[in-house]
N, C-alpha and C. Protein backbone atom coordinates (compact mmCIF):
# COMPACT_ATOMS: atom_id res chain seq x y z
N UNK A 1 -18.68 64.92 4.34
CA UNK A 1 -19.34 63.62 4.20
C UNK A 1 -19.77 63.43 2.76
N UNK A 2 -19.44 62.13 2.47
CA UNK A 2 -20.27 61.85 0.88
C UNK A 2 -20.96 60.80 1.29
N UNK A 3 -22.19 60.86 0.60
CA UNK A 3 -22.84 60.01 0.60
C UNK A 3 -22.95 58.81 -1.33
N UNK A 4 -23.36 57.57 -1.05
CA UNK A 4 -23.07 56.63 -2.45
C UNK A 4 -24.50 55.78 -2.22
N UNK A 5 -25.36 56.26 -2.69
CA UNK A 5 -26.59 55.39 -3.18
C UNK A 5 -27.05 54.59 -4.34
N UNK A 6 -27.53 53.37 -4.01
CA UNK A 6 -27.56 52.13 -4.67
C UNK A 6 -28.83 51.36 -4.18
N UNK A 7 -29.63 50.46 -5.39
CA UNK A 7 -30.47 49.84 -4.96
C UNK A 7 -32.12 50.04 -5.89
N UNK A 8 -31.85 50.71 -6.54
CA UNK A 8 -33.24 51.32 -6.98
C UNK A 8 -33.47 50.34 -8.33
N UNK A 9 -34.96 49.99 -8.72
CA UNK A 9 -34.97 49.12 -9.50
C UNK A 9 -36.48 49.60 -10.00
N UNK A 10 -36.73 48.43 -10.60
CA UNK A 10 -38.22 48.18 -11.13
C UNK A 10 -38.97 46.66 -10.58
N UNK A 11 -39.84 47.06 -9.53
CA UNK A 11 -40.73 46.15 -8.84
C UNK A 11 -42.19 45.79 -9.42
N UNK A 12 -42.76 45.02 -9.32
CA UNK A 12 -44.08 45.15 -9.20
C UNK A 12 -44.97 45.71 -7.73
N UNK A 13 -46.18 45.73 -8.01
CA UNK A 13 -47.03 46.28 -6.80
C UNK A 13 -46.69 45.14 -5.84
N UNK A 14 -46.70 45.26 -4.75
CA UNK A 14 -46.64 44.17 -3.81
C UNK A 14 -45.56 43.95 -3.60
N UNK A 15 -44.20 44.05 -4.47
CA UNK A 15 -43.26 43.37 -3.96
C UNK A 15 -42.37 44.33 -3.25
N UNK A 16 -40.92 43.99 -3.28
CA UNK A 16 -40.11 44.85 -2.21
C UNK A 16 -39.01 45.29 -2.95
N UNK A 17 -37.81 46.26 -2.46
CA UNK A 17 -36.83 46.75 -2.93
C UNK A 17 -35.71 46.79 -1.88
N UNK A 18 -34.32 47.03 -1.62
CA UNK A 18 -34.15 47.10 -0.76
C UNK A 18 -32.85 48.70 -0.94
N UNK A 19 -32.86 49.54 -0.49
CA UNK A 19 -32.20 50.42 -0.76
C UNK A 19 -30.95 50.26 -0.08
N UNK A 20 -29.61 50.72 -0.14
CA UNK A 20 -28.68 51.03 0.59
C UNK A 20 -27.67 52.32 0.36
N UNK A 21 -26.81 53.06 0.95
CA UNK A 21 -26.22 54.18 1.19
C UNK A 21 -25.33 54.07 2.52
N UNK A 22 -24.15 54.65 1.79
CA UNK A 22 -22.73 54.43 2.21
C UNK A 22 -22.43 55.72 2.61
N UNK A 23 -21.93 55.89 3.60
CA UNK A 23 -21.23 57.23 3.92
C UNK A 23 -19.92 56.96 3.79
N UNK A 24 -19.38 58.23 3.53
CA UNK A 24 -17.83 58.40 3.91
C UNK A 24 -17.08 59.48 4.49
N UNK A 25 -16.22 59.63 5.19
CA UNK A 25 -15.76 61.32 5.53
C UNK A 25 -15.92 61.39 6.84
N UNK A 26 -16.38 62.91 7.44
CA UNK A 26 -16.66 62.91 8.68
C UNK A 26 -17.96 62.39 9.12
N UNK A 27 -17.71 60.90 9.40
CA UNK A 27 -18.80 59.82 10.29
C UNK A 27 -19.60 60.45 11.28
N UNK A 28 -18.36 61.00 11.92
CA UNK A 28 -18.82 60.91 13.40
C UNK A 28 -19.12 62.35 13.80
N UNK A 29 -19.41 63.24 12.66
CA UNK A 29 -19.82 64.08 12.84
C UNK A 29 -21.18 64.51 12.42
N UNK A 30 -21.72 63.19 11.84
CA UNK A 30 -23.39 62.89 11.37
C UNK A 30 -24.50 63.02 12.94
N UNK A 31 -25.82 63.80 12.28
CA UNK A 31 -26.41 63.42 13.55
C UNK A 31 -27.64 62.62 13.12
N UNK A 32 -27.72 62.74 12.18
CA UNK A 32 -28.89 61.55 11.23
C UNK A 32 -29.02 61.34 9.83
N UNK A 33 -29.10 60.37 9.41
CA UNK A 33 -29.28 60.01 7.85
C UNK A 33 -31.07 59.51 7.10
N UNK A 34 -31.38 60.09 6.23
CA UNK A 34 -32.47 59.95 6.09
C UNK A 34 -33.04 59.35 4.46
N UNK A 35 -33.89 58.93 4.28
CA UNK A 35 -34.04 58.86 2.99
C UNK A 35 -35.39 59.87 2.70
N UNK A 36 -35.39 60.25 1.28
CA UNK A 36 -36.25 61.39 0.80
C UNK A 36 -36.85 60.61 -0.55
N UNK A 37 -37.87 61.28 -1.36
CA UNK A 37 -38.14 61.05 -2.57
C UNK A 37 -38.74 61.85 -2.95
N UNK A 38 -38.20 61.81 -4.32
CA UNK A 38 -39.59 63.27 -5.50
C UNK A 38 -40.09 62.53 -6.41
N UNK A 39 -41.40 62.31 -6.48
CA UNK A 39 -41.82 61.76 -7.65
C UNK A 39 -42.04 63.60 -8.65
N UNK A 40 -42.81 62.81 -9.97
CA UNK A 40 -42.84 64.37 -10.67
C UNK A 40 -44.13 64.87 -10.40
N UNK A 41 -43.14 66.23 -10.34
CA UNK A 41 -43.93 67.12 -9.94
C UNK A 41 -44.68 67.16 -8.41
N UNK A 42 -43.96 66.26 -8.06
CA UNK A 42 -44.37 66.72 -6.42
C UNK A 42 -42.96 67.27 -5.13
N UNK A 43 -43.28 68.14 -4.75
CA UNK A 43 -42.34 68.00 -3.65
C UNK A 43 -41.24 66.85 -3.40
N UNK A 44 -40.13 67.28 -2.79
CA UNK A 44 -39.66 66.17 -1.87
C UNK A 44 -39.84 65.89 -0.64
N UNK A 45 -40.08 64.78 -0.53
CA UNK A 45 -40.34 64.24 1.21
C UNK A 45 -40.20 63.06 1.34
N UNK A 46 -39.74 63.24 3.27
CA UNK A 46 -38.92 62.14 3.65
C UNK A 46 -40.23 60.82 3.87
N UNK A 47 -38.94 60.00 3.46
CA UNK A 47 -40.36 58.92 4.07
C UNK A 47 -39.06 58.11 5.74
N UNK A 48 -37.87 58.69 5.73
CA UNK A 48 -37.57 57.92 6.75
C UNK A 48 -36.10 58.38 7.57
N UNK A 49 -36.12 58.28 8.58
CA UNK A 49 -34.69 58.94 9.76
C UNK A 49 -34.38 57.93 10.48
N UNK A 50 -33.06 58.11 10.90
CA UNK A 50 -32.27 57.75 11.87
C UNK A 50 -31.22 58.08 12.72
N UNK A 51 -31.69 58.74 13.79
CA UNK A 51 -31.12 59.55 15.33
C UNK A 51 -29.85 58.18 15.20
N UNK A 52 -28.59 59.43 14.67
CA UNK A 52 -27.38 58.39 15.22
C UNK A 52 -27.15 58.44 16.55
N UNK A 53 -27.44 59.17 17.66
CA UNK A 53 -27.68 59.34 18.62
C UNK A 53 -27.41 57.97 19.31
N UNK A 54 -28.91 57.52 19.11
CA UNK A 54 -29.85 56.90 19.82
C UNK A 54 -30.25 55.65 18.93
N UNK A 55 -30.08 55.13 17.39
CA UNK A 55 -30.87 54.71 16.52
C UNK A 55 -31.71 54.37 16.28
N UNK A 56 -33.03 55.27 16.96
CA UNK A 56 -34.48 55.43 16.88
C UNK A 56 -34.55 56.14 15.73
N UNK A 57 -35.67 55.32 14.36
CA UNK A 57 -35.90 55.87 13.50
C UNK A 57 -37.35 56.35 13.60
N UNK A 58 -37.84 57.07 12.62
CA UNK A 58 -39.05 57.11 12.07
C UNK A 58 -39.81 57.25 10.99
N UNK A 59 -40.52 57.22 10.81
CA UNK A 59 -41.44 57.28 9.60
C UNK A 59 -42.63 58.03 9.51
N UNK A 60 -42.85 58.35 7.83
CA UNK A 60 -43.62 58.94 7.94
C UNK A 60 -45.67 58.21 7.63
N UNK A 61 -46.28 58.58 8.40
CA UNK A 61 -47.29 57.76 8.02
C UNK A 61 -47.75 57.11 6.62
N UNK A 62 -46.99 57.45 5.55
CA UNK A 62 -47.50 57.03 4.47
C UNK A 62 -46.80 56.20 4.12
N UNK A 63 -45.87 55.63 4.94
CA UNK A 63 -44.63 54.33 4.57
C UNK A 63 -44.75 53.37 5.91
N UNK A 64 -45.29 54.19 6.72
CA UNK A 64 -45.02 53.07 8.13
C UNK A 64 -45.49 51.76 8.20
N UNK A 65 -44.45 50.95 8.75
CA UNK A 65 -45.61 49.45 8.80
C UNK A 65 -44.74 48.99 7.66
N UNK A 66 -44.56 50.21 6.44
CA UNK A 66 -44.13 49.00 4.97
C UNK A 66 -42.55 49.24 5.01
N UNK A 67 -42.13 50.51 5.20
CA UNK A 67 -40.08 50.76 4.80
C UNK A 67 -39.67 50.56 6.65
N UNK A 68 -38.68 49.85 6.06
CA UNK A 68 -37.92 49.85 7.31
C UNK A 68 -36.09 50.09 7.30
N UNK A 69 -36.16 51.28 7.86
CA UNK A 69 -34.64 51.60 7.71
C UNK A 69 -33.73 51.13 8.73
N UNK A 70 -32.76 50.98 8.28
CA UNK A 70 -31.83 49.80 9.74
C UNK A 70 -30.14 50.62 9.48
N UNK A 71 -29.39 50.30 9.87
CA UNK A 71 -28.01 50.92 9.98
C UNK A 71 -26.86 50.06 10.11
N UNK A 72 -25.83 49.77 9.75
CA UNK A 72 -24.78 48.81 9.98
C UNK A 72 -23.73 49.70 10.34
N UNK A 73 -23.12 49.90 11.60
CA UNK A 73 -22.28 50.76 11.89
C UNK A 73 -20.72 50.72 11.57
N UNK A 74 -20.47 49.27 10.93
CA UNK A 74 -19.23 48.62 11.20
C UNK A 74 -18.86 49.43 9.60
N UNK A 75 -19.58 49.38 8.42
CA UNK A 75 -19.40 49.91 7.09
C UNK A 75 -20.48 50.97 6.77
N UNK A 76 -20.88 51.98 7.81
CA UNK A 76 -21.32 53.26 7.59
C UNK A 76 -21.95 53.21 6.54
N UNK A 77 -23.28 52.25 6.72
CA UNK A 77 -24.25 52.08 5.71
C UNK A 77 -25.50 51.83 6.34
N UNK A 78 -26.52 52.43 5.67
CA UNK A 78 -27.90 52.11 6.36
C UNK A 78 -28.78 51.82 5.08
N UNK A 79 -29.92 51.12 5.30
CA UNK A 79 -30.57 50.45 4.44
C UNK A 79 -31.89 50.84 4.54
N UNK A 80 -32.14 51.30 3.53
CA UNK A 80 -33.81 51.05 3.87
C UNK A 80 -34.60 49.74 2.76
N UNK A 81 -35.57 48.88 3.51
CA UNK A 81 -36.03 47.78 3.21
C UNK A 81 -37.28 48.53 2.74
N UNK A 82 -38.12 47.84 1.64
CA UNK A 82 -39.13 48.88 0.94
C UNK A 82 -40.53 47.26 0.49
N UNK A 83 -41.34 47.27 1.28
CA UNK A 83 -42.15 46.06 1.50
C UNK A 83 -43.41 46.59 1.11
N UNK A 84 -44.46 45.76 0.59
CA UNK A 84 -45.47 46.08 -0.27
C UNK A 84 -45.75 47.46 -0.47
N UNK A 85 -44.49 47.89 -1.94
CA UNK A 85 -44.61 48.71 -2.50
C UNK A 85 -45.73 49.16 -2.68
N UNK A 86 -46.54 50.05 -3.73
CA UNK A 86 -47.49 50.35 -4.04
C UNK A 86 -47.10 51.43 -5.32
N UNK A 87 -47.62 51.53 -6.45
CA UNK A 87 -47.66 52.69 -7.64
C UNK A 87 -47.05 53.96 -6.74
N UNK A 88 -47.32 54.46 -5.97
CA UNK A 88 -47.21 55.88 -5.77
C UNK A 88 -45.95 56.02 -4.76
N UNK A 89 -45.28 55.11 -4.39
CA UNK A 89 -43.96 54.95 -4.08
C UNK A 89 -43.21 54.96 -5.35
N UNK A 90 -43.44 54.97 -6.24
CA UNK A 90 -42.74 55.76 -7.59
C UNK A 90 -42.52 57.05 -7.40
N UNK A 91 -40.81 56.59 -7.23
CA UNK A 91 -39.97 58.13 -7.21
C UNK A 91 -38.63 58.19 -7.39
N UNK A 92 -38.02 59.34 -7.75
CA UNK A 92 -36.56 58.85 -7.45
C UNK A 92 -36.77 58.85 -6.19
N UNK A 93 -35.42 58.28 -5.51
CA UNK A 93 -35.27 58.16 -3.85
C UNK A 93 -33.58 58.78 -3.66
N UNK A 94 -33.61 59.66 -3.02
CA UNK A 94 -32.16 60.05 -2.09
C UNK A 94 -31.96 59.64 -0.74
N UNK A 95 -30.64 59.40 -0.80
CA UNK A 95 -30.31 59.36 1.11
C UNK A 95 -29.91 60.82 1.13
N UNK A 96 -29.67 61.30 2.61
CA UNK A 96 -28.99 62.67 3.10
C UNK A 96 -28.88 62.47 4.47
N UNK A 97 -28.21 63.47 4.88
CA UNK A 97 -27.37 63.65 5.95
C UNK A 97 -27.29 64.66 6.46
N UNK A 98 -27.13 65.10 7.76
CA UNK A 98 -26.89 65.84 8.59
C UNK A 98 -26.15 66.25 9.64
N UNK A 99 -25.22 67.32 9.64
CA UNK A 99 -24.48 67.76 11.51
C UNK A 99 -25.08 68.32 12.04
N UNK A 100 -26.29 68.75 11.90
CA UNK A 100 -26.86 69.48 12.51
C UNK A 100 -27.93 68.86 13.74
N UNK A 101 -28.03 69.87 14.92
CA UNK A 101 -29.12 68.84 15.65
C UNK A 101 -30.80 68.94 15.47
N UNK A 102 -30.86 68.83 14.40
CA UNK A 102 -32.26 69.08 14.06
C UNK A 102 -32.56 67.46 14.12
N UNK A 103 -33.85 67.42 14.82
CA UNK A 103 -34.61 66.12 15.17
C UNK A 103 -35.04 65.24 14.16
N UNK A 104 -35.11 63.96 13.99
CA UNK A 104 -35.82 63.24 12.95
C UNK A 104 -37.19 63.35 12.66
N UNK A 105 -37.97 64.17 13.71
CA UNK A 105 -39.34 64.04 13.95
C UNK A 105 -39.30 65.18 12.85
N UNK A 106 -38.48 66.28 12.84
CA UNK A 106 -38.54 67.49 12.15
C UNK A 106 -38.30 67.16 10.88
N UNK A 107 -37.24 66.39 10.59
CA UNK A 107 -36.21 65.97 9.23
C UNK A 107 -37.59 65.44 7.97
N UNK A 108 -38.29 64.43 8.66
CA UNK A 108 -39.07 63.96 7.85
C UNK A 108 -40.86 64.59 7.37
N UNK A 109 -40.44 66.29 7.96
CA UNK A 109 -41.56 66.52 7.86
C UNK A 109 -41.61 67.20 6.54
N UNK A 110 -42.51 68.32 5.81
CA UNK A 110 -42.27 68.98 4.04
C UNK A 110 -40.83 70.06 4.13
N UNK A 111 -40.73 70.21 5.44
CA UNK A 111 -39.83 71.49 5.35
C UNK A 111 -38.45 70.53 5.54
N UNK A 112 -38.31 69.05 6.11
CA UNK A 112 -37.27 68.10 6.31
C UNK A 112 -36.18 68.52 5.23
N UNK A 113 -36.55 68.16 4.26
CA UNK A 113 -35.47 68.35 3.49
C UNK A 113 -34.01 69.82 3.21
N UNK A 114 -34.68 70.71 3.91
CA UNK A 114 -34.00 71.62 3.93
C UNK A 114 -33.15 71.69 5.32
N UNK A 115 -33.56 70.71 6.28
CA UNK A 115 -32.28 70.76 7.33
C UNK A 115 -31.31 69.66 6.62
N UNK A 116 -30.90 69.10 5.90
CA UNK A 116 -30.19 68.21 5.17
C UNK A 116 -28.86 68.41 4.82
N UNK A 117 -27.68 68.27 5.03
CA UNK A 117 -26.66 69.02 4.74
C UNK A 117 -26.30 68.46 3.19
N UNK A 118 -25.98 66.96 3.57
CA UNK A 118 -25.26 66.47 2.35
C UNK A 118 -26.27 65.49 1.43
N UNK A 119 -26.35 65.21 0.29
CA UNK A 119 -27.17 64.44 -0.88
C UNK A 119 -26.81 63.51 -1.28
N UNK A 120 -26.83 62.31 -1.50
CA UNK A 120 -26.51 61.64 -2.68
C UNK A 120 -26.98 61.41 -3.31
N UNK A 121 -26.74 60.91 -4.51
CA UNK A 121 -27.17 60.95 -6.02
C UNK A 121 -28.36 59.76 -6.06
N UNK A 122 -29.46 60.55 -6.67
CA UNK A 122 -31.11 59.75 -6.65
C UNK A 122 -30.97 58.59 -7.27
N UNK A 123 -31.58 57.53 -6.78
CA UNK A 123 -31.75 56.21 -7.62
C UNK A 123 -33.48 55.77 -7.80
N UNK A 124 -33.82 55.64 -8.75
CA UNK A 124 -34.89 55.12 -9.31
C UNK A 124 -36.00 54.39 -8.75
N UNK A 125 -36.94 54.65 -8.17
CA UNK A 125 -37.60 53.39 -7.31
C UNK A 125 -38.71 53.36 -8.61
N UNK A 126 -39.32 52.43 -9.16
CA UNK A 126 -40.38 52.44 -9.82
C UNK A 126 -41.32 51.22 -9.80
N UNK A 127 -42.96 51.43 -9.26
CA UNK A 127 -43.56 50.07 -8.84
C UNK A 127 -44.73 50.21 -9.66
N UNK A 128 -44.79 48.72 -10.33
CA UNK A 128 -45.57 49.04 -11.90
C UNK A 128 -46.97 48.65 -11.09
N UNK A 129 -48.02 48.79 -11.68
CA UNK A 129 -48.70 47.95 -10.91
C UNK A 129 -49.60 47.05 -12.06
């Protein structure tokens, strides 16, 4: 699987972004796609999943309510929508992927990122305030 991420910009506080990420390869051998971020010097962590399963996502409390990730199955792309940003949503942002059956509840927790198989390349989120 490859993943192709796009979307990252420069917002103000309040406003929105909208991310997107393309898969390609073995589709149908994904069991969830997620988005992650590192600002500096902090960890990476997820702020968001999606059980191809089932396409029940989740979030993590410090985004909920504001990102909303959605999926288009027809062009193996999922989006995440990014709504009253805030300064500390400054980060790069990755999508990733998984064959593995590790849960979304798990994916998005500090250790998430290491069930992750595949990466794509970070794009810029930055919210001035």
């Amino acid at each position: 699987v490859q993943l192709q991420a796009s979307g990252g910009g420069v917002v103000q506080a309040g406003g929105s972004l909208r991310l997107s990420c393309a898969a390609a390869g073995s589709i149908l051998r994904i069991n969830a796609m997620g988005w992650y971020r590192q600002a500096p010097g902090k960890q990476r962590e997820g702020v968001s999943c999606i059980d191809f399963s089932d396409g029940k996502t989740y979030y993590p409390d410090s985004v909920k309510g504001r990102f909303t990730l959605s999926r288009d199955k027809a062009i193996n792309t999922v989006y995440l929508e990014m709504n009253s940003l805030k300064s500390e949503d400054t980060a790069v942002y990755y999508c990733a992927t998984t064959i593995s059956p590790a849960p979304c509840q798990v994916l998005i927790t500090p250790a998430g990122p290491y069930g992750m198989d595949v990466w794509g390349k970070g794009t810029q989120v930055t919210v001035s305030s």
